[in-house]
C-alpha atoms as a PDB file:
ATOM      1  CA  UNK A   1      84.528 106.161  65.402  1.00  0.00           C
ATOM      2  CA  UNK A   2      84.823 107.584  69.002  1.00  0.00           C
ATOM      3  CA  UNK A   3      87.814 109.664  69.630  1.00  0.00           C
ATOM      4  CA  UNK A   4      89.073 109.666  73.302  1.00  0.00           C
ATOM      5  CA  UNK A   5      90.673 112.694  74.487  1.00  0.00           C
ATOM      6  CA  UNK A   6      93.834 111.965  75.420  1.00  0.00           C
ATOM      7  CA  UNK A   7      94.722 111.985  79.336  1.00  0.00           C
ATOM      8  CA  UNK A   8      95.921 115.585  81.161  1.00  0.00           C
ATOM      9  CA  UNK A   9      99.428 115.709  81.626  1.00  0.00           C
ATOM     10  CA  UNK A  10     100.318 115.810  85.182  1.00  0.00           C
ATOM     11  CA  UNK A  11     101.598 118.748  86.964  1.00  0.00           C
ATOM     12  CA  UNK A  12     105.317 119.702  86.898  1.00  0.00           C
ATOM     13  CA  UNK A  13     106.783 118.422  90.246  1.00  0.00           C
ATOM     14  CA  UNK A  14     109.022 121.543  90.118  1.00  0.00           C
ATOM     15  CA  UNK A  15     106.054 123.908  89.542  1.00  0.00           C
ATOM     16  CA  UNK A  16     104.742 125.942  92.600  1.00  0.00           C
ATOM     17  CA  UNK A  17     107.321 125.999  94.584  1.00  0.00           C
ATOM     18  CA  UNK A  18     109.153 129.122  95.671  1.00  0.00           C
ATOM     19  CA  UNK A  19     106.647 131.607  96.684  1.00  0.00           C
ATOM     20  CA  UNK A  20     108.510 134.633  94.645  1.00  0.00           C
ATOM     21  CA  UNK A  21     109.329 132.476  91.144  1.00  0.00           C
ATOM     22  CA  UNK A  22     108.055 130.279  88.829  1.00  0.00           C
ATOM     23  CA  UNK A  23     110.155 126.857  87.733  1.00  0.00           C
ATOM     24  CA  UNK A  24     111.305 128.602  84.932  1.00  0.00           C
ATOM     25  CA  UNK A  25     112.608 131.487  87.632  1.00  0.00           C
ATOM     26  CA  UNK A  26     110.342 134.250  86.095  1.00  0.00           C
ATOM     27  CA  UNK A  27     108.483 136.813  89.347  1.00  0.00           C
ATOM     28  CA  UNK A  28     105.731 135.086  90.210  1.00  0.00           C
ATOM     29  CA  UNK A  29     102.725 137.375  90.144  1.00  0.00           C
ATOM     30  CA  UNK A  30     101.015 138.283  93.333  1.00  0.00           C
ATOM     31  CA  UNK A  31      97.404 140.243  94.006  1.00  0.00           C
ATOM     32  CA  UNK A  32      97.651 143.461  96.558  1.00  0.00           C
ATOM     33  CA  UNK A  33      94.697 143.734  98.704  1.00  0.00           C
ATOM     34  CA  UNK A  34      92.173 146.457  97.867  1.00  0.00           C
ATOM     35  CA  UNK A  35      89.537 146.089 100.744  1.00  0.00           C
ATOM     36  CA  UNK A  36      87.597 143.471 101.798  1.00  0.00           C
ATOM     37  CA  UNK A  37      84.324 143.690  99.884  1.00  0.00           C
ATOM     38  CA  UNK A  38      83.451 140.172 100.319  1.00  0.00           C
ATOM     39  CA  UNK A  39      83.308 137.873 103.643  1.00  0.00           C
ATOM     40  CA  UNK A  40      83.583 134.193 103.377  1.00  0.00           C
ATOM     41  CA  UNK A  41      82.669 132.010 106.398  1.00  0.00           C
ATOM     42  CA  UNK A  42      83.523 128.265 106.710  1.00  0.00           C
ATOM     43  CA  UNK A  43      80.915 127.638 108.930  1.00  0.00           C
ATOM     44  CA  UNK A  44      82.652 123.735 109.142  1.00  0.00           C
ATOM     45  CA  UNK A  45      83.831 121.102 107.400  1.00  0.00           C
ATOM     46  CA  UNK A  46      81.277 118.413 108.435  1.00  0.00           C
ATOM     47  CA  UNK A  47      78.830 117.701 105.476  1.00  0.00           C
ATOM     48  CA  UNK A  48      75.328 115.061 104.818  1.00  0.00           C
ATOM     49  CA  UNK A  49      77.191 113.634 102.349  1.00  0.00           C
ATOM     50  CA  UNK A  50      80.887 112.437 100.150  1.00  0.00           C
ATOM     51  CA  UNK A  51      81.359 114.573  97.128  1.00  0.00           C
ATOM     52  CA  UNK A  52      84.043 112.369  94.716  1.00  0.00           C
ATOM     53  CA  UNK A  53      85.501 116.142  93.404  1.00  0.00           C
ATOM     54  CA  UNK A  54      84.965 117.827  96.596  1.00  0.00           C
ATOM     55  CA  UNK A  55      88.086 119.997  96.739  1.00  0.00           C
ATOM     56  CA  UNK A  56      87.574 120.740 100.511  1.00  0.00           C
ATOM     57  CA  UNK A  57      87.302 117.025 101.487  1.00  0.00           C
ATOM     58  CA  UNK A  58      84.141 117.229 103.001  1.00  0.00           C
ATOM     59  CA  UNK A  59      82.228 114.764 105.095  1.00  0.00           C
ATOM     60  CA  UNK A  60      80.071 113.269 107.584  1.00  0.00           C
ATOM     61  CA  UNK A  61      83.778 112.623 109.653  1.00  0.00           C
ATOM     62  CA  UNK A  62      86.076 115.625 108.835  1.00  0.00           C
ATOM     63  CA  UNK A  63      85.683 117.808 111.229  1.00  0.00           C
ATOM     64  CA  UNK A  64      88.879 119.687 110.122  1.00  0.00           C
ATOM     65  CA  UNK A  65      87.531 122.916 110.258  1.00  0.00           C
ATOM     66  CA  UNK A  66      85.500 123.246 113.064  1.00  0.00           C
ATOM     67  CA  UNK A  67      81.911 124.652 113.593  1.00  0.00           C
ATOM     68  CA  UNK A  68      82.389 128.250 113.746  1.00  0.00           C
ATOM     69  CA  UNK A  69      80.050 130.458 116.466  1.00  0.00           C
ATOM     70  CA  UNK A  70      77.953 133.464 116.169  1.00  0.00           C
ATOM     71  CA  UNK A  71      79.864 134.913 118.673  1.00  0.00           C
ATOM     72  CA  UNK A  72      82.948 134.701 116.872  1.00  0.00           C
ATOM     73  CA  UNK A  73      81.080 135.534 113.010  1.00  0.00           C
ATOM     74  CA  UNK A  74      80.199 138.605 115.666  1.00  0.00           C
ATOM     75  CA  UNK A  75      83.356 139.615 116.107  1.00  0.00           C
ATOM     76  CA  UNK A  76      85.072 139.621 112.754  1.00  0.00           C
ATOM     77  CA  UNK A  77      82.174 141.408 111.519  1.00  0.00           C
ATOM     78  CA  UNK A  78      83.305 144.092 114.142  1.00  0.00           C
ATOM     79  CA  UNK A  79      86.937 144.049 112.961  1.00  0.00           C
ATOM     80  CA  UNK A  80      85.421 144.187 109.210  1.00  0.00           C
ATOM     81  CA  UNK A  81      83.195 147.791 110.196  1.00  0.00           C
ATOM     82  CA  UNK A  82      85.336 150.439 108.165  1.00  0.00           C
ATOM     83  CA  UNK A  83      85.736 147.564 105.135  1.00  0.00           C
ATOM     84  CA  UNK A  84      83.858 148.639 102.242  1.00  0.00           C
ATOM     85  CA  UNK A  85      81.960 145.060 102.707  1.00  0.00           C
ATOM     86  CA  UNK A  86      79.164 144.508 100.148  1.00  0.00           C
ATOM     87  CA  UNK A  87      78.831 140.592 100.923  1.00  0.00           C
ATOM     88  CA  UNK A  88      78.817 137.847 103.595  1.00  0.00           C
ATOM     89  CA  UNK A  89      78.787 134.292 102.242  1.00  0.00           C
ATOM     90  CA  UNK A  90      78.784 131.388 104.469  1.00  0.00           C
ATOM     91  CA  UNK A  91      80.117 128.101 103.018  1.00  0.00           C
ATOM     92  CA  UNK A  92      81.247 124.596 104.280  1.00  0.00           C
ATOM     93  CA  UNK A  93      81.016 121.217 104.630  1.00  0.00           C
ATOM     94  CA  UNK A  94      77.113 121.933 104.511  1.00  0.00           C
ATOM     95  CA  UNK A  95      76.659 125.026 106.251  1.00  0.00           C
ATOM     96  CA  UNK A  96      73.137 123.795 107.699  1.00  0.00           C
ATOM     97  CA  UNK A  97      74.521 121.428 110.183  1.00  0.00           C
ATOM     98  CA  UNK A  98      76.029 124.096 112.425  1.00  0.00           C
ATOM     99  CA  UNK A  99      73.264 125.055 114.353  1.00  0.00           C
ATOM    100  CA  UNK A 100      74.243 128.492 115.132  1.00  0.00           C
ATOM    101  CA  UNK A 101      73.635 129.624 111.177  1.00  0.00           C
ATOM    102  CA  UNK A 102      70.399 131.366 111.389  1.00  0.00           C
ATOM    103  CA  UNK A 103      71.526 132.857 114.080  1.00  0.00           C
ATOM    104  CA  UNK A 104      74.688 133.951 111.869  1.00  0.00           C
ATOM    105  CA  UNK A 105      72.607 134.564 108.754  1.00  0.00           C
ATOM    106  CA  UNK A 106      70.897 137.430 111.490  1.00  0.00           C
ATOM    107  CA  UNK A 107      73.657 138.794 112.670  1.00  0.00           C
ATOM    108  CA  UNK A 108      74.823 139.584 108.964  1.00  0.00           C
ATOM    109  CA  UNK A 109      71.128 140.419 108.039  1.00  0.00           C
ATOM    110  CA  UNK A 110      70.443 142.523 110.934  1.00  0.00           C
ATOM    111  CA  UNK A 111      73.325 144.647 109.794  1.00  0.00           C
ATOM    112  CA  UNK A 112      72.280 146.162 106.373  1.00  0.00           C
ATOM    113  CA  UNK A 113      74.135 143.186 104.602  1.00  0.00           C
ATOM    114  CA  UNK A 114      73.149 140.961 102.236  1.00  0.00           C
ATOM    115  CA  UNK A 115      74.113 137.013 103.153  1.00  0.00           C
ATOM    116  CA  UNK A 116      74.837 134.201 100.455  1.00  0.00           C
ATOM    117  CA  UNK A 117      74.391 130.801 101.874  1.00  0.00           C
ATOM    118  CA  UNK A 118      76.026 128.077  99.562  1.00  0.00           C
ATOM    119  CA  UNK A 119      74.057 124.748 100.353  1.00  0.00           C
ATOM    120  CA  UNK A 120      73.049 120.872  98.955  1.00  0.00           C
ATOM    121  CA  UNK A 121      69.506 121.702  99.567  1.00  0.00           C
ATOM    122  CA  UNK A 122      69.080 118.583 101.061  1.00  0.00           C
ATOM    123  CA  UNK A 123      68.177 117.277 104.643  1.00  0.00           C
ATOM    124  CA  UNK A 124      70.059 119.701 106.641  1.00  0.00           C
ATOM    125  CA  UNK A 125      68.394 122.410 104.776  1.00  0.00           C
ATOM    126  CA  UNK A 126      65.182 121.416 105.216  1.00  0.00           C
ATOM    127  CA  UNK A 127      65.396 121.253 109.453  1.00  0.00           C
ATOM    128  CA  UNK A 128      65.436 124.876 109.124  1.00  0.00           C
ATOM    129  CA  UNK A 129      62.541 125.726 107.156  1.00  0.00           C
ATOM    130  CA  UNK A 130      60.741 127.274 109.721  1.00  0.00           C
ATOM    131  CA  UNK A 131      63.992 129.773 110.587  1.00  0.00           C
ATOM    132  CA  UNK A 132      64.669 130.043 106.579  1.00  0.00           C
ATOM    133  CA  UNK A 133      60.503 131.475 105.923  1.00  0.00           C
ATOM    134  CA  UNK A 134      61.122 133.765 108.936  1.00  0.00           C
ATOM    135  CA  UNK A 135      64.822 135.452 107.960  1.00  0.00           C
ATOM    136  CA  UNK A 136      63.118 135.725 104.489  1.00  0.00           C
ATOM    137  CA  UNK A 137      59.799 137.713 106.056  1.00  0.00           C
ATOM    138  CA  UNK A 138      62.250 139.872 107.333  1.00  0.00           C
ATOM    139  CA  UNK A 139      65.142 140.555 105.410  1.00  0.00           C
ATOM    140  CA  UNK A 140      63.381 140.091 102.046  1.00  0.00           C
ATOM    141  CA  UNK A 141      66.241 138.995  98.612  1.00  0.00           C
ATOM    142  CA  UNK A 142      69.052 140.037 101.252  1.00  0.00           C
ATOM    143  CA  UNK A 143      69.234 136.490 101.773  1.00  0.00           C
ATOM    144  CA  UNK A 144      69.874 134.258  98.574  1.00  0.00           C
ATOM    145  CA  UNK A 145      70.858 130.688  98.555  1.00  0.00           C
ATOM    146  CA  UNK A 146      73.393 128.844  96.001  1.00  0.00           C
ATOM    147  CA  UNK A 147      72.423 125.697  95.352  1.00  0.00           C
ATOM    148  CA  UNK A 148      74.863 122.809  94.336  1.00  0.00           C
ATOM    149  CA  UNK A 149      73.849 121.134  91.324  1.00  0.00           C
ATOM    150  CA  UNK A 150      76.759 119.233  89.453  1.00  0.00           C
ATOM    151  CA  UNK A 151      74.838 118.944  86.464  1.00  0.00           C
ATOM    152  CA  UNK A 152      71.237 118.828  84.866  1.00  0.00           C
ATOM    153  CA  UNK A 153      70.976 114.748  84.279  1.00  0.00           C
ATOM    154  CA  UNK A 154      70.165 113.069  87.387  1.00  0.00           C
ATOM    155  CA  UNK A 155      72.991 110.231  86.686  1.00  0.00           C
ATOM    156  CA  UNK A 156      75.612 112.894  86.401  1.00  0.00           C
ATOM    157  CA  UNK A 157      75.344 114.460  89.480  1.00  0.00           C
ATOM    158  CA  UNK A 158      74.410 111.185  91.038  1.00  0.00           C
ATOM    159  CA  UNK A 159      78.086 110.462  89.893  1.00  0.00           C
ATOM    160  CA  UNK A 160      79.273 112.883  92.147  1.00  0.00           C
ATOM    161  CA  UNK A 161      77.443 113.162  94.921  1.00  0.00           C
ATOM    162  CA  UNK A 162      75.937 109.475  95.671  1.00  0.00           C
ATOM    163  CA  UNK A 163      72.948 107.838  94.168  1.00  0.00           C
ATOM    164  CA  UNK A 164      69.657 109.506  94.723  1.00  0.00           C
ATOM    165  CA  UNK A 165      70.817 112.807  95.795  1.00  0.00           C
ATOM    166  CA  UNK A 166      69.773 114.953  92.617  1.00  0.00           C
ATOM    167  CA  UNK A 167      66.319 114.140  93.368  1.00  0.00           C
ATOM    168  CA  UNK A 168      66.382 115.177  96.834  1.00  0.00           C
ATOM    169  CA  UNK A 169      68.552 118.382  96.234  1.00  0.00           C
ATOM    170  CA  UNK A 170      66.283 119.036  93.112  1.00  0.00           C
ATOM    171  CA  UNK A 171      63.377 118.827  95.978  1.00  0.00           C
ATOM    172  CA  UNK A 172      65.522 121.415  98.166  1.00  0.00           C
ATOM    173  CA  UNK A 173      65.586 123.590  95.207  1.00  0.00           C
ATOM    174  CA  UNK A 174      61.974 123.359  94.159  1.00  0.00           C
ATOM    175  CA  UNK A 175      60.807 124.340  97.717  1.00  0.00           C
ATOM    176  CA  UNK A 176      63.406 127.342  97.884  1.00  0.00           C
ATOM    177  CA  UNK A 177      61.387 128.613  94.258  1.00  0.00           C
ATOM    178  CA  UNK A 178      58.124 127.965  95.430  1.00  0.00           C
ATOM    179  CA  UNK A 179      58.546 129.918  98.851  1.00  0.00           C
ATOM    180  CA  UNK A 180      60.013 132.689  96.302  1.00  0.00           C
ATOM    181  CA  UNK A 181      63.628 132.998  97.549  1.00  0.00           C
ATOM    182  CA  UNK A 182      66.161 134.618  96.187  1.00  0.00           C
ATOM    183  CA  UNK A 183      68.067 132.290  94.416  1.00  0.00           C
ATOM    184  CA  UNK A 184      71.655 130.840  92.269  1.00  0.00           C
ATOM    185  CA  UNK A 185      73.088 127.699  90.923  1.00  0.00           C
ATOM    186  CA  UNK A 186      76.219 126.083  90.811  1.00  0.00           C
ATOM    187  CA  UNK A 187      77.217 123.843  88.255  1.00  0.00           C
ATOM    188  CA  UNK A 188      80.236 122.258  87.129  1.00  0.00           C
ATOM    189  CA  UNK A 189      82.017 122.104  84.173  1.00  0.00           C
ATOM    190  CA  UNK A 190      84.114 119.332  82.550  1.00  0.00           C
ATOM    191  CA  UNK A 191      81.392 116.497  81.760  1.00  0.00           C
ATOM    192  CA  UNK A 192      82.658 116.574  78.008  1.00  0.00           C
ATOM    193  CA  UNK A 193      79.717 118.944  76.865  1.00  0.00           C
ATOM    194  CA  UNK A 194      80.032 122.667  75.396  1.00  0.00           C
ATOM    195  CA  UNK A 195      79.244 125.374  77.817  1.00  0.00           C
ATOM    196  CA  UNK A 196      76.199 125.938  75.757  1.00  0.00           C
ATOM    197  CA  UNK A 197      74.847 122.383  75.680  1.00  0.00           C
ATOM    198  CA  UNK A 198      75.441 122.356  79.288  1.00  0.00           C
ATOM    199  CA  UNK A 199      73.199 125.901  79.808  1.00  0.00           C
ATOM    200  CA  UNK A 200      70.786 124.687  77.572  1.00  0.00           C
ATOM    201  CA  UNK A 201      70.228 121.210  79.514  1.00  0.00           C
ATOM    202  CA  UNK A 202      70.424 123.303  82.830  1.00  0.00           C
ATOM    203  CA  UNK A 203      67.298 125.527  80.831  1.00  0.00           C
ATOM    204  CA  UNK A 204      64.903 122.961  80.511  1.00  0.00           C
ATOM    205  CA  UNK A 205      65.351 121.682  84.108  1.00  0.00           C
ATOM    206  CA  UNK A 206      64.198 124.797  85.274  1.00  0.00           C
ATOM    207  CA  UNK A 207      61.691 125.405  82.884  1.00  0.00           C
ATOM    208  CA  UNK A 208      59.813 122.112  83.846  1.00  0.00           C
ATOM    209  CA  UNK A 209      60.448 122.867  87.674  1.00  0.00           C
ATOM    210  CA  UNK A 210      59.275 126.594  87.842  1.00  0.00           C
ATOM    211  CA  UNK A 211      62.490 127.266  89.068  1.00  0.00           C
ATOM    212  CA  UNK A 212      63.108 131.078  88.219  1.00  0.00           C
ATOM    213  CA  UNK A 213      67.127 131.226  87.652  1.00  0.00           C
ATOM    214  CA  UNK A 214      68.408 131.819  84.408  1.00  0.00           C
ATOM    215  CA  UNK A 215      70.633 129.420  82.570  1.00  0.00           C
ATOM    216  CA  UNK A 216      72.222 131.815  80.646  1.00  0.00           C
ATOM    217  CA  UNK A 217      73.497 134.320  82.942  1.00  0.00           C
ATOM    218  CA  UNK A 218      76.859 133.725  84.270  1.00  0.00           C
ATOM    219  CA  UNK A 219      75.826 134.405  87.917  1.00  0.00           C
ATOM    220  CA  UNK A 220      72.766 133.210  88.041  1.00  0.00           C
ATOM    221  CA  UNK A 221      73.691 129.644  86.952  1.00  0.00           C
ATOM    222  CA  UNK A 222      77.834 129.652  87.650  1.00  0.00           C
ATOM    223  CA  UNK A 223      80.135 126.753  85.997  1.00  0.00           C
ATOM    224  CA  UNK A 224      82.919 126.125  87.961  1.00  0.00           C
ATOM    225  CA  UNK A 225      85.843 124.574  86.288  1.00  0.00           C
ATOM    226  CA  UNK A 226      87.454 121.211  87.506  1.00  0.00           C
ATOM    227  CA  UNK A 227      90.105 121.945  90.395  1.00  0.00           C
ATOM    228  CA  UNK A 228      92.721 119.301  90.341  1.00  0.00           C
ATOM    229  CA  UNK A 229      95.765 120.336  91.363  1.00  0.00           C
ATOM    230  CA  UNK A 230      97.606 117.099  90.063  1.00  0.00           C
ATOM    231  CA  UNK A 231      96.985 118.456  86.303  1.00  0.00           C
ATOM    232  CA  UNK A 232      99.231 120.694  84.594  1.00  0.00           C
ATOM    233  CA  UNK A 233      98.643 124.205  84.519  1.00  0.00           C
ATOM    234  CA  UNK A 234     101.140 127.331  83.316  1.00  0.00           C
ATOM    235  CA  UNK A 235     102.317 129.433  86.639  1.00  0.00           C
ATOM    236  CA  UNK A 236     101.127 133.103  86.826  1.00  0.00           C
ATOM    237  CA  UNK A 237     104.168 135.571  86.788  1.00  0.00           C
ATOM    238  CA  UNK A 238     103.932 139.282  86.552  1.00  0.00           C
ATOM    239  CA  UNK A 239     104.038 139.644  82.591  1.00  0.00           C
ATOM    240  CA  UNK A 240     101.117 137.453  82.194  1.00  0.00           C
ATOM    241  CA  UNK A 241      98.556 140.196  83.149  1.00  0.00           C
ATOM    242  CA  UNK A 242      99.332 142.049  80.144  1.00  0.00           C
ATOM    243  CA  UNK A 243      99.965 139.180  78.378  1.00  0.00           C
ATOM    244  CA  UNK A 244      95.659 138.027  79.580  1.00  0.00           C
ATOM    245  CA  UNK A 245      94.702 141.283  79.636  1.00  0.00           C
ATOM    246  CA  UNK A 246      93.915 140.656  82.787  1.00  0.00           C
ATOM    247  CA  UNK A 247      93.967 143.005  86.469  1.00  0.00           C
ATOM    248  CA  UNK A 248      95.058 141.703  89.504  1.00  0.00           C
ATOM    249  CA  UNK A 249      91.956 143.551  90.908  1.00  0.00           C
ATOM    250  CA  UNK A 250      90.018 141.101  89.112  1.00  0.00           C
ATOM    251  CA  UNK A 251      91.231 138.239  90.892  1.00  0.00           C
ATOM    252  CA  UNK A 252      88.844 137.508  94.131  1.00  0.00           C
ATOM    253  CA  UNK A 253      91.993 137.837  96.656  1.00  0.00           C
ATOM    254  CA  UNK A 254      92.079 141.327  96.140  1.00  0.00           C
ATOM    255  CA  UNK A 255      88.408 141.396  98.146  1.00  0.00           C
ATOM    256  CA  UNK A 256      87.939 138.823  99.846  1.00  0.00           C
ATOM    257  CA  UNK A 257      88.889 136.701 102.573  1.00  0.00           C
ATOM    258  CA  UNK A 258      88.151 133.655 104.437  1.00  0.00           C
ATOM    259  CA  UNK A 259      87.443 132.824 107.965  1.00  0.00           C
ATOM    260  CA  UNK A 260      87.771 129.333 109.464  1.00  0.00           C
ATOM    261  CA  UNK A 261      88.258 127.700 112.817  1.00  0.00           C
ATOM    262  CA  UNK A 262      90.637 125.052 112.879  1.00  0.00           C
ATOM    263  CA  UNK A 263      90.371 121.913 114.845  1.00  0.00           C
ATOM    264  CA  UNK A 264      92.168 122.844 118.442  1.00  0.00           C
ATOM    265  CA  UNK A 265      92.474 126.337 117.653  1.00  0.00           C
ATOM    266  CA  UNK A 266      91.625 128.584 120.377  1.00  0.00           C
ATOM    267  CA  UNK A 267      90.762 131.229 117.659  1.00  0.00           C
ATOM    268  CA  UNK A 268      89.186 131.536 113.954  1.00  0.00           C
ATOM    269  CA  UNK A 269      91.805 132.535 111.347  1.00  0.00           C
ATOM    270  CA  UNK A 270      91.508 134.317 108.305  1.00  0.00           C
ATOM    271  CA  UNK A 271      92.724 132.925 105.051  1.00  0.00           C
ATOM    272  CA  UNK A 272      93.517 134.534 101.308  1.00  0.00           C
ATOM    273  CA  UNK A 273      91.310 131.879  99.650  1.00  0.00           C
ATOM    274  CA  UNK A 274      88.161 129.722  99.918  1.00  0.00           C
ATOM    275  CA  UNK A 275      89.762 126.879  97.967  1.00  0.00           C
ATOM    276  CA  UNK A 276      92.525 126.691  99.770  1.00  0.00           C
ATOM    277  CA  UNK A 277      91.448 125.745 103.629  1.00  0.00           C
ATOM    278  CA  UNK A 278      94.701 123.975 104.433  1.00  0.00           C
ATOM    279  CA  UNK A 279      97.547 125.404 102.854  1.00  0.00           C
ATOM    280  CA  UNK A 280      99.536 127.363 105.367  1.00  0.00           C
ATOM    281  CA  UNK A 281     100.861 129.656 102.998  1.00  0.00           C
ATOM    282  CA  UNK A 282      97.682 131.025 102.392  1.00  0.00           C
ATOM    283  CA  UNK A 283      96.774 131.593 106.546  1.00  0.00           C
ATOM    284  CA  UNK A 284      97.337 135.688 107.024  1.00  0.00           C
ATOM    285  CA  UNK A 285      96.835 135.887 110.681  1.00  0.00           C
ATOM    286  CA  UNK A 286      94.026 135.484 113.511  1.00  0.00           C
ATOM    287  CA  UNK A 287      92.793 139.006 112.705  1.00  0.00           C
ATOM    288  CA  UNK A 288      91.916 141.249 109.332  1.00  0.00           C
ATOM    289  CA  UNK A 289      95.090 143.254 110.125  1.00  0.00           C
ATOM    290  CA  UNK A 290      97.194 141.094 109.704  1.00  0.00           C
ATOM    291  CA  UNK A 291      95.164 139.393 106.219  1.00  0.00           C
ATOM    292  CA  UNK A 292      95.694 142.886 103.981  1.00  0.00           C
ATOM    293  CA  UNK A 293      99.140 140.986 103.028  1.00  0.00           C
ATOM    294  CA  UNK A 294      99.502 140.529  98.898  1.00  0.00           C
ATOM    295  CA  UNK A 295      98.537 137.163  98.264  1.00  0.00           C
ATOM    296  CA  UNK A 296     101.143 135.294  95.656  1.00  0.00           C
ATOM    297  CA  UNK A 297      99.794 132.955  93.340  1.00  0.00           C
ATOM    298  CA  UNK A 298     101.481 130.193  94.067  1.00  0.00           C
ATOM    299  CA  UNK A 299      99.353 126.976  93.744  1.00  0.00           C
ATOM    300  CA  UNK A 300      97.695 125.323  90.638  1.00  0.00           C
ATOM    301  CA  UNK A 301      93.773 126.652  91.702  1.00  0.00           C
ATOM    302  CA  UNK A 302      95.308 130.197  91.412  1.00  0.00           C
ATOM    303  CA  UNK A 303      95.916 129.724  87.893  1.00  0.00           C
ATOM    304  CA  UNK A 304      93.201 127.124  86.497  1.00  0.00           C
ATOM    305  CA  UNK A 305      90.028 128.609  88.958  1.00  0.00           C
ATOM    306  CA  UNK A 306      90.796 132.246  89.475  1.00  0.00           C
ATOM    307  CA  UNK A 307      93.195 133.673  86.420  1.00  0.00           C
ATOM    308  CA  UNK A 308      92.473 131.094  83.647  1.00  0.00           C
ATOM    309  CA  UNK A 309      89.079 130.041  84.521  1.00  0.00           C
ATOM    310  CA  UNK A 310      88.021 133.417  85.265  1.00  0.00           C
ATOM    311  CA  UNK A 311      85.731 132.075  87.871  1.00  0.00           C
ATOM    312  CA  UNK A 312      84.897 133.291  91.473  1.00  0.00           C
ATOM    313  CA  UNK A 313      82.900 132.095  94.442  1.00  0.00           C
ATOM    314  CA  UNK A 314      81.039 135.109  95.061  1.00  0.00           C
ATOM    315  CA  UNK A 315      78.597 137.322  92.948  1.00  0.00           C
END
């Protein structure tokens, strides 16, 4: 007999409200900035392709976030000089459409800094094979790709991300081996299967491409839990980090931040979160002064993603 799991319970309509308290009207905890160590850049929303779980919305047509420049990557990287910054990563939408990332990937490159693209590996990608081969002549593993693969069985992904697109994102990724860069993978949880079933599947997909990453290692082949913000999950007040045995260091607010250009803005802005693009309450200001605020943890992917999940979008 097959057993169904039962449906998730919806969120709370009364959850994640007030900023300072939960529903139940327990402190809602908050995360204190402790230097940024990691830079993400939304280099724009526009993507090749319609991801059904894309938690950013991305597209061919939304154009929310705009393309960001080189000039202004140029600048924040400026305002970022006494940071203790370890990491640039450059995200989207597909971050290969804007045409100004290799010369962004440079600019980070050029200063001591090691660069993180997160890609599809598909078309876009490939236009810029020639700029990828000479970045990596220069700058050596400095430069590492992510790429997106939602699961090991073609159909899976397929599910996801449109029929036919493993196959050309599993081409992506078997050119990025053979030309030896450094390289990640980012996988998704929540297709019913044990984390181990799902590293082991993930194992023999790289085995048969010669694709050096290894499934077993947490960073070198990242899960990412399911983000849904319409299923319940508990609120994070201040007792629970003793409760978790848990930091608020740990949480990737405390290093990082975000910087997007919004559609008619005359400026980037810097935000607390990569998964949150367009929630106001989580835009600090149009310069890293003014984004050293606490963050509070007040919306569903704080708790699932970043507390529960223990996950985080950078290395």
């Amino acid at each position: 007999m097959t057993h169904l799991r039962p449906p998730p319970r919806p969120l709370a309509p009364e959850k994640f409200r007030d900023p300072l308290v939960t529903a139940k009207g327990e402190e809602r905890a908050s995360v204190g900035f402790q230097g940024l160590r990691t830079l993400w850049v939304n280099t724009g929303t526009l993507c090749n392709i319609t991801c059904a779980g894309c938690y950013i919305e991305s597209s061919p047509r939304n154009d929310r976030l705009v393309y960001l420049s080189a000039a202004e990557l140029r600048a924040a990287l400026d305002e970022a000089a006494e940071e203790p910054l370890a990491e640039v990563g450059f995200t989207g939408g597909e971050p290969f459409l804007n045409r100004e990332l290799p010369a962004m990937l440079e600019e980070v490159l050029s200063r001591g800094l090691p660069a993180l693209v997160l890609t599809n590996a598909m078309k876009p990608m490939r236009h810029h094979e020639a700029e990828l081969l000479a970045l990596k002549a220069r700058f050596g593993d400095r430069l590492k790709l992510r790429v997106s693969l939602d699961h090991f069985a073609p159909e899976r992904h397929d599910l996801e991300r449109g029929e036919g697109s493993f196959a050309i994102a599993l081409d992506g990724l078997v050119w990025l081996a053979r030309a030896g860069f450094a390289l990640d993978v980012a996988g998704r949880a929540g297709f019913g299967e044990s984390e181990a079933e799902t590293r082991a599947g993930f194992a023999g997909l790289f085995t048969r491409h010669g694709i050096p990453v290894d499934a077993l290692d947490p960073v070198d082949l990242m899960l990412f839990p399911e983000m849904d913000e319409r299923v319940d999950v508990p609120e994070i007040t201040t007792a629970c980090w003793g409760i978790l045995g848990k930091a608020p260091e740990s949480v990737m607010c405390a290093t990082s931040r975000m910087l997007v250009k919004r559609k008619g803005a005359a400026r980037p802005a810097w935000i607390a979160c990569t998964l949150l693009p367009y929630e106001p309450a989580f835009e600090l200001g149009s310069t890293l002064g003014e984004a050293k605020s606490a963050v509070r943890l007040n919306h569903p992917h704080c708790a699932k993603f970043c507390v529960l999940g223990g996950a985080a979008c950078s290395r």
